[in-house]
Protein backbone atom coordinates (compact mmCIF):
# COMPACT_ATOMS: atom_id res chain seq x y z
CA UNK A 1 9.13 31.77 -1.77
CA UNK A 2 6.08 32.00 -4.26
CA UNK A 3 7.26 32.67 -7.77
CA UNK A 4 4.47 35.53 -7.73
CA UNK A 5 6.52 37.68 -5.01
CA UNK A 6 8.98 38.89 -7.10
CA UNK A 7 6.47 40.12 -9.91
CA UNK A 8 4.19 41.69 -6.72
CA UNK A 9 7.06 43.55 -5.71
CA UNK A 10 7.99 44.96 -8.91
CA UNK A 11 4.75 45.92 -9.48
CA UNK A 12 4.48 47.63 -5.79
CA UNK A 13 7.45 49.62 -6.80
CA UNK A 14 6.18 51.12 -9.61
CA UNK A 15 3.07 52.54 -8.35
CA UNK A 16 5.29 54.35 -6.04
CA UNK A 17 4.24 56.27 -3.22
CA UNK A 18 1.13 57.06 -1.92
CA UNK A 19 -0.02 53.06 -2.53
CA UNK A 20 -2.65 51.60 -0.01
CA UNK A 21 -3.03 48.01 0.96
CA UNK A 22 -6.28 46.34 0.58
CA UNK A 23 -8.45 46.96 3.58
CA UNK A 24 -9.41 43.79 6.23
CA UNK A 25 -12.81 43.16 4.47
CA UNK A 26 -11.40 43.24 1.12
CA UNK A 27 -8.74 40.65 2.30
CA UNK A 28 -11.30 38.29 3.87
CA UNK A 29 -14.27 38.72 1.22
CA UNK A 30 -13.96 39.41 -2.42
CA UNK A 31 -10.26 38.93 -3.10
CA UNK A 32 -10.83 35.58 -1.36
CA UNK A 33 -13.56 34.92 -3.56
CA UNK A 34 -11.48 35.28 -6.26
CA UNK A 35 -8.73 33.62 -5.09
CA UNK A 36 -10.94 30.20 -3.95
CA UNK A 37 -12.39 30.89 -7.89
CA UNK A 38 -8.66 30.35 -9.08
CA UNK A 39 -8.45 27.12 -6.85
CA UNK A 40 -11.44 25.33 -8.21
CA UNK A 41 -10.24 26.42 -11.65
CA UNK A 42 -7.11 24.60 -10.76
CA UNK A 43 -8.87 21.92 -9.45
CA UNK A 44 -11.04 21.40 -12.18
CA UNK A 45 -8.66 21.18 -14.63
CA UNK A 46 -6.92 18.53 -12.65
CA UNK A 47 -10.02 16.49 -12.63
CA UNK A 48 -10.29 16.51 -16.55
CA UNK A 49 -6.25 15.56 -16.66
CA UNK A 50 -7.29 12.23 -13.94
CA UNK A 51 -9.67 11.39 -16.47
CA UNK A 52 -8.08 11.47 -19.48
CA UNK A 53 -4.50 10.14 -18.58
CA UNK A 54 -5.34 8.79 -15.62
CA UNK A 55 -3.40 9.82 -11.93
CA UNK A 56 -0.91 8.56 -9.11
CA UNK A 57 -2.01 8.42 -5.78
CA UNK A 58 0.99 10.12 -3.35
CA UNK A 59 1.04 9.24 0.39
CA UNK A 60 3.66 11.81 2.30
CA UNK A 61 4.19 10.86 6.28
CA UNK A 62 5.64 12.80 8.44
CA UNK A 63 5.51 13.67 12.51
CA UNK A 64 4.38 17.03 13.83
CA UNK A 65 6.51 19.00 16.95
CA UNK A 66 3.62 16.96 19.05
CA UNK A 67 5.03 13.74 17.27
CA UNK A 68 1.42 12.47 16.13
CA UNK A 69 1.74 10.70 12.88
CA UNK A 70 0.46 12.27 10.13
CA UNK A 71 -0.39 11.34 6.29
CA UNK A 72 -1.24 13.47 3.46
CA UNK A 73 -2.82 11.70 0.94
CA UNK A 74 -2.32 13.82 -2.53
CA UNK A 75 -3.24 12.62 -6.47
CA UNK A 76 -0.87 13.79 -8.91
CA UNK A 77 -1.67 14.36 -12.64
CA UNK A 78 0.28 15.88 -15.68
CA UNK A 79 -1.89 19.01 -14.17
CA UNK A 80 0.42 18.77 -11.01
CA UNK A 81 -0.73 17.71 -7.64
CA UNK A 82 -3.93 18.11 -5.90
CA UNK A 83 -4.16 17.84 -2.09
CA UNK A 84 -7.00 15.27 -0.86
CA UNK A 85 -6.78 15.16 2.71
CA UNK A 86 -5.17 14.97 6.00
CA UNK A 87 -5.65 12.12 8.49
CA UNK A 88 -3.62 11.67 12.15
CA UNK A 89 -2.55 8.10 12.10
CA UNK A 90 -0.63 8.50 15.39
CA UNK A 91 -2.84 5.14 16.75
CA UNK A 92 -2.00 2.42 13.66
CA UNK A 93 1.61 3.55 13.75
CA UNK A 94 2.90 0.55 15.03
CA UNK A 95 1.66 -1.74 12.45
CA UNK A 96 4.64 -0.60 10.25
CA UNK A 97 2.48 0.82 7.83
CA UNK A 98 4.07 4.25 8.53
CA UNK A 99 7.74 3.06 7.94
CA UNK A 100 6.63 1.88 4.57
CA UNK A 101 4.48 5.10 3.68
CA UNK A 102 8.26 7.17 4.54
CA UNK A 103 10.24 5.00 2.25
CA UNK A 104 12.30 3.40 5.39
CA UNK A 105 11.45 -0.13 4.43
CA UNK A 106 10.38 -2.41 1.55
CA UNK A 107 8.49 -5.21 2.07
CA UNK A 108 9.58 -9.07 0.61
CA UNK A 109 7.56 -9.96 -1.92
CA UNK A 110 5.99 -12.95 0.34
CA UNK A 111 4.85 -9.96 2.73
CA UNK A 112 3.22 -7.50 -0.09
CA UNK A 113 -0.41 -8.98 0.07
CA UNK A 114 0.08 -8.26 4.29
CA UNK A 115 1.05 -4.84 3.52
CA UNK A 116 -1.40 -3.92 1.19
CA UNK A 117 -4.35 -5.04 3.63
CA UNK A 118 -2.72 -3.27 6.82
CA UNK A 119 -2.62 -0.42 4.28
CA UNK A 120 -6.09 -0.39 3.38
CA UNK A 121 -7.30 -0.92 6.74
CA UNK A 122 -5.10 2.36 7.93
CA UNK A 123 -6.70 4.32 5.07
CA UNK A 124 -10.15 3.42 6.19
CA UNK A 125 -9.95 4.03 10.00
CA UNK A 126 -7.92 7.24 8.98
CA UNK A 127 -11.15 8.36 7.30
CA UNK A 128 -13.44 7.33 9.54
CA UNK A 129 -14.36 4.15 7.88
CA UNK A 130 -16.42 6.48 5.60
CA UNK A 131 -16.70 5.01 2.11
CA UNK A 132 -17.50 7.78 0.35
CA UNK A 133 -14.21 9.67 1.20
CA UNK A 134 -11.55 6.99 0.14
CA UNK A 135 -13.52 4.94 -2.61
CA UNK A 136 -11.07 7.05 -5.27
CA UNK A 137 -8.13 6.71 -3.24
CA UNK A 138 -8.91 2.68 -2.98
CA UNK A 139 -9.93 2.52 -6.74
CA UNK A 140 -6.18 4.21 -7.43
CA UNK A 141 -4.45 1.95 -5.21
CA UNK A 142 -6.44 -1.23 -6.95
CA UNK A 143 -5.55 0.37 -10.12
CA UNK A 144 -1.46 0.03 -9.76
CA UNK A 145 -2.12 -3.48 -7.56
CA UNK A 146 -3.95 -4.86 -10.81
CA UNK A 147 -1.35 -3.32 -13.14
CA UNK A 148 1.99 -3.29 -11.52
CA UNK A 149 2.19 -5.26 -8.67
CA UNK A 150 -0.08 -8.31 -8.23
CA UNK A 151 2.28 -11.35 -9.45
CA UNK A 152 1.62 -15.31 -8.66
CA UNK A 153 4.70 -15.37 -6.91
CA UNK A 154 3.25 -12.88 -3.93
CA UNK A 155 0.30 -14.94 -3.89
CA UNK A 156 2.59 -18.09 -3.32
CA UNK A 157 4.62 -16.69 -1.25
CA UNK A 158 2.24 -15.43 0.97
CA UNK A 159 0.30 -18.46 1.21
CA UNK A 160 3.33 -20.40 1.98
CA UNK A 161 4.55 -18.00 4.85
CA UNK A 162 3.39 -19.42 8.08
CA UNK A 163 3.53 -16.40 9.84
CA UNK A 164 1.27 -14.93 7.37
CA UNK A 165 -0.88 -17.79 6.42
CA UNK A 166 -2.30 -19.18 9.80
CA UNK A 167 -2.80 -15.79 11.48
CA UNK A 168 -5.31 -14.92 7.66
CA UNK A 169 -7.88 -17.87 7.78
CA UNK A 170 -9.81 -15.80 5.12
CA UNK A 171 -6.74 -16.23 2.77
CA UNK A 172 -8.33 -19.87 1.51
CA UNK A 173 -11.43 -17.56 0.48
CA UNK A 174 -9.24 -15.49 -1.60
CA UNK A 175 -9.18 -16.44 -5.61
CA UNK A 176 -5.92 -14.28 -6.25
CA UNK A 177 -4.26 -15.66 -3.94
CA UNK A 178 -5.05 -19.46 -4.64
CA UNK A 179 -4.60 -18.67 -8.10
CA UNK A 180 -1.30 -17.32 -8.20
CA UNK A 181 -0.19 -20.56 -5.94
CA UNK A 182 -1.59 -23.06 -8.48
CA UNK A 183 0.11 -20.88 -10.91
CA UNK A 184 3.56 -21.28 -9.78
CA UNK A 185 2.75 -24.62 -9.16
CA UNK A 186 2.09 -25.43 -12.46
CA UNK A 187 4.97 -22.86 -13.94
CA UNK A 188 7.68 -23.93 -11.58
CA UNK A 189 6.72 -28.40 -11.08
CA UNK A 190 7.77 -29.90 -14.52
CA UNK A 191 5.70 -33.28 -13.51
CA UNK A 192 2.28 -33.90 -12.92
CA UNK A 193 3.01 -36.40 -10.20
CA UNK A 194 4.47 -34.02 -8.16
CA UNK A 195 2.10 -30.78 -8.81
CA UNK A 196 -0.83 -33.32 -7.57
CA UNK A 197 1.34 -34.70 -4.66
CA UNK A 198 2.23 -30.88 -3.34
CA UNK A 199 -1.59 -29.84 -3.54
CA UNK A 200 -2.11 -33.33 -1.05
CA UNK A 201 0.40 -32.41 1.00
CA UNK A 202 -0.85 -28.85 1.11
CA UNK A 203 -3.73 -30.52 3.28
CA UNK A 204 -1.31 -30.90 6.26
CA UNK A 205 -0.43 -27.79 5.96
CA UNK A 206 -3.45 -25.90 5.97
CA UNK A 207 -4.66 -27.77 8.62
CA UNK A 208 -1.61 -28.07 10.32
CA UNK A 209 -1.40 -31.42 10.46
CA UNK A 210 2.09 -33.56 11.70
CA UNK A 211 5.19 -31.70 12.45
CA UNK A 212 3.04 -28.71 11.36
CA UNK A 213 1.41 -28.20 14.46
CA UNK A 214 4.19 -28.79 17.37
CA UNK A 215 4.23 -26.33 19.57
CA UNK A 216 7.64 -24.95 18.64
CA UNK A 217 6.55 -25.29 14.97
CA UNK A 218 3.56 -23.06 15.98
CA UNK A 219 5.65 -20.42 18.20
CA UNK A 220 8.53 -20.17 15.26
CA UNK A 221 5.94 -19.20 12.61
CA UNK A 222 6.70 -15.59 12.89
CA UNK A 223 10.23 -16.15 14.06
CA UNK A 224 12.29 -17.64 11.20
CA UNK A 225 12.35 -16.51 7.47
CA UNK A 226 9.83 -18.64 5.85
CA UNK A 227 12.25 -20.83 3.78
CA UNK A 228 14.15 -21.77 7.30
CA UNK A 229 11.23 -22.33 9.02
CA UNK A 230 9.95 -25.14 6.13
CA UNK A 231 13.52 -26.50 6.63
CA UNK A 232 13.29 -27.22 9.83
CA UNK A 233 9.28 -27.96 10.23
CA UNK A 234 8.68 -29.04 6.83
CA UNK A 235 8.90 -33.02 7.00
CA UNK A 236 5.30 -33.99 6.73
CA UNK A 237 5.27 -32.90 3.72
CA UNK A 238 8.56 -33.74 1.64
CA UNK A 239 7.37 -32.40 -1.70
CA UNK A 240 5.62 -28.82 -1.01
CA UNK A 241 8.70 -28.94 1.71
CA UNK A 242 10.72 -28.92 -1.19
CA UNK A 243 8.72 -26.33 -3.15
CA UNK A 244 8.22 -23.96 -1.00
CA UNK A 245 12.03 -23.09 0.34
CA UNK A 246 12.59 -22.95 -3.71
CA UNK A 247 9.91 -20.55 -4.10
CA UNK A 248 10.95 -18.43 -0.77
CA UNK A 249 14.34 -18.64 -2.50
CA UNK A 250 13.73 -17.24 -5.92
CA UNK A 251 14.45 -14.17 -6.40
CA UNK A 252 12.40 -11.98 -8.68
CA UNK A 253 13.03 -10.98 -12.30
């Protein structure tokens, strides 16, 4: 119930009888003028609020009585929240993205770079692949990645997840991502003998090289959790074996 029914009521009341309602065109032309006036007042004001204390971006899922699966993509301020737009994404459903967007799941931290590019690629084909209709919505989205949530230890841990890594060739083209590895290295290997021995044996593994690239090495990428799967397949390389079921191990502070 609007908070402006009561007050409309009241009002109603005391005019009393003999009180007609607005007429069809009155309805559909100038008291919607006004009322689309009030919106972009609304709206406005919102806008200055984004840009002087900046906004959230709010993603709501949900499933219609058709069961399509649908997103709303909202920004919220101190103002309140403004509705954006939105998008049926009944056909990427199945990459999982959805289960995140409803709050049913929370990705590992070795899996956050994965999510945030199945994400972004939902977003896009959701609008189209139109630029101009989810640059803000990407720049908000960078904005908390940058600020909250981009850590060396997802970068390392998603580098050093083979069911990640080998399916992501364009990951070695990725500086965040090969930065936050050599940072961990470097934080987490006290000696320099061994921080130059893992980045030689990360040559086998990149090109999957020895026990690496068995067949059942291959097929159990995806299968195990990352620190069994360097357990078990890990033995060409002794050292990053070594480092990388500690690092899948951690947890996070």
């Amino acid at each position: 119930m609007y908070d402006s029914l009561g007050p409309a009521i009241e009002a109603i009341g005391r005019y009393g009888f003999g009180m007609k309602p607005p007429t069809y065109h009155e309805v559909r032309v100038p008291m919607l003028k006004l009322e689309m006036e009030h919106t972009k007042k609304l709206l406005r004001d919102n806008e200055v609020e984004k840009s002087t204390y900046g906004c959230s971006l709010m993603v709501d899922g949900w499933r219609d009585r058709k069961g399509r699966a649908l997103i709303n993509f909202l920004v919220n301020t101190p103002q309140g929240s403004m509705f954006v737009e939105s998008v049926d994404a009944s056909s990427y459903s199945h990459t999982g993205v959805l289960r995140l967007v409803d709050g049913e799941k929370k990705p590992p931290t070795g899996y956050i770079y994965n999510v945030m590019k199945m994400a972004k690629e939902l977003i896009a084909a959701s609008f189209k692949n139109k630029e101009a209709k989810y640059r803000e919505i990407f720049k908000i989205i960078d904005k908390r990645w940058d600020c909250q949530l981009h850590q060396p230890l997802h970068a390392a841990r998603y580098y050093l997840n083979p069911g990640l890594y080998y399916n992501n060739p364009e990951v070695e083209d990725a500086t965040e991502v090969i930065s936050g590895l050599q940072t961990c290295i470097t934080k987490l290997i006290l000696t320099e003998d061994e921080q130059i021995q893992i980045n030689t044996e990360l040559l086998l593994y990149r090109r999957a090289d020895g026990i690496f690239g068995y067949p059942m090495a291959e097929k159990m990428r995806a299968k195990l959790a990352p620190a069994e799967w360097w357990l078990q397949y890990g033995a060409s390389a002794p050292t990053l074996k070594k480092f990388a079921i500690k690092l899948h191990s951690k947890k996070r502070n």
